[in-house]
Protein backbone atom coordinates (compact mmCIF):
# COMPACT_ATOMS: atom_id res chain seq x y z
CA UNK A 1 0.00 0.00 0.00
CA UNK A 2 1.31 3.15 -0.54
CA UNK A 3 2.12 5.83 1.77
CA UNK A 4 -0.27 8.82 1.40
CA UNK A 5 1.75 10.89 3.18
CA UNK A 6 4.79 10.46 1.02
CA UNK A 7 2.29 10.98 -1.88
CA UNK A 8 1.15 14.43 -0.64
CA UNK A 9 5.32 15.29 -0.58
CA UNK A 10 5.81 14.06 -3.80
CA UNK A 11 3.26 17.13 -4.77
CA UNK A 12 4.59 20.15 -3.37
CA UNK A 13 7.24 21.81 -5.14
CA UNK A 14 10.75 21.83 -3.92
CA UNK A 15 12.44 24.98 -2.39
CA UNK A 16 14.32 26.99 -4.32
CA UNK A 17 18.18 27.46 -4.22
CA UNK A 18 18.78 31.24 -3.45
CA UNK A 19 21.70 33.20 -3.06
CA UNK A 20 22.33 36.43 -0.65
CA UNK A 21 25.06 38.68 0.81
CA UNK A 22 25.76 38.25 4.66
CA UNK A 23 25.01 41.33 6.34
CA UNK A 24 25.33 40.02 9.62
CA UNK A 25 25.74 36.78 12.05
CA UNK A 26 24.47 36.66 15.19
CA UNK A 27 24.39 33.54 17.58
CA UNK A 28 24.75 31.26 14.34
CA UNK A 29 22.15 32.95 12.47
CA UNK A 30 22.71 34.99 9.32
CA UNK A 31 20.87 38.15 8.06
CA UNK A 32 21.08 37.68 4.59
CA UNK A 33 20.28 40.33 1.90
CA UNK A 34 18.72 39.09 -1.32
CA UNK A 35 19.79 40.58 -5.12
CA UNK A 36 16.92 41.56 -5.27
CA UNK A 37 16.80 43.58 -2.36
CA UNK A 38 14.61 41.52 0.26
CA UNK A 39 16.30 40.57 3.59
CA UNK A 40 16.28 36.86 5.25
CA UNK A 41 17.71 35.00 7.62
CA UNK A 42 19.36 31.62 7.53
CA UNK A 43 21.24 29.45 10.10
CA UNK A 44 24.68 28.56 9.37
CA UNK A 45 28.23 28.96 9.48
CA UNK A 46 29.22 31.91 7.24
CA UNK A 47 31.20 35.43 7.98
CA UNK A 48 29.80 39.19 6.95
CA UNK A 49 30.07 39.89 3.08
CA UNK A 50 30.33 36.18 1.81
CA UNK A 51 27.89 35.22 -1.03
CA UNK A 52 25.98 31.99 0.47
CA UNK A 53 24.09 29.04 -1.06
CA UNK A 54 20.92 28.93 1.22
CA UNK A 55 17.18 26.94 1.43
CA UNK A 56 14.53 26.33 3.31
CA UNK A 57 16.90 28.68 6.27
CA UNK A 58 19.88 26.79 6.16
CA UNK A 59 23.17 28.16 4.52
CA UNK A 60 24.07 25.21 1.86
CA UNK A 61 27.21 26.97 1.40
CA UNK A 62 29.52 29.98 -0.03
CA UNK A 63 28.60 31.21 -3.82
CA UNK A 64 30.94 32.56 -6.36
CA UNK A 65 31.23 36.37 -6.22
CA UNK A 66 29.43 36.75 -10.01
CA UNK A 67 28.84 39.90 -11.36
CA UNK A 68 24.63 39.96 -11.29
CA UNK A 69 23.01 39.95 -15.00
CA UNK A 70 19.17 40.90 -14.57
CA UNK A 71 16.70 40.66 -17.99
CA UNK A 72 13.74 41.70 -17.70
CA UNK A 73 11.00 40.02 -20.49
C-alpha cells in the first residue's frame, strides 16, 4: 500500500536554491540580503560579506562572487 503521506510530498514543489550577501551573524544565524533587495535570515556557518548558497533557512554553502546579470521580459 502506498504511503499517502509520502504521496502528498511528492506534490509540493521543492524549495528553491537562493543566493544572498551576509550582512550580519548573530548567535549562528545569518541576516542575509537578497539581489533583489529583500532581507532573510538563515542558520549557518558563514562570515559578513560572503555570497551563500541557502534553502529552506539553512546556509548550503559559499557562492561565487558573479557579477549579477538581470533581464527583464
Amino acid at each position: 500500500m502506498r504511503n499517502p503521506y509520502a504521496a502528498l510530498l511528492a506534490l509540493l514543489p521543492n524549495s528553491p536554491l537562493q543566493i544572498g550577501t551576509v550582512l550580519d551573524i548573530s548567535n549562528g544565524v545569518a541576516t542575509i540580503q537578497l539581489d533583489g533587495g529583500g532581507l532573510t535570515t538563515a542558520r549557518g556557518d558563514a562570515t559578513t560579506g560572503d555570497k551563500v548558497f541557502f534553502r529552506d533557512g539553512a546556509i548550503e554553502g559559499t557562492a561565487p562572487d558573479l557579477p549579477l546579470e538581470v533581464i527583464d521580459v
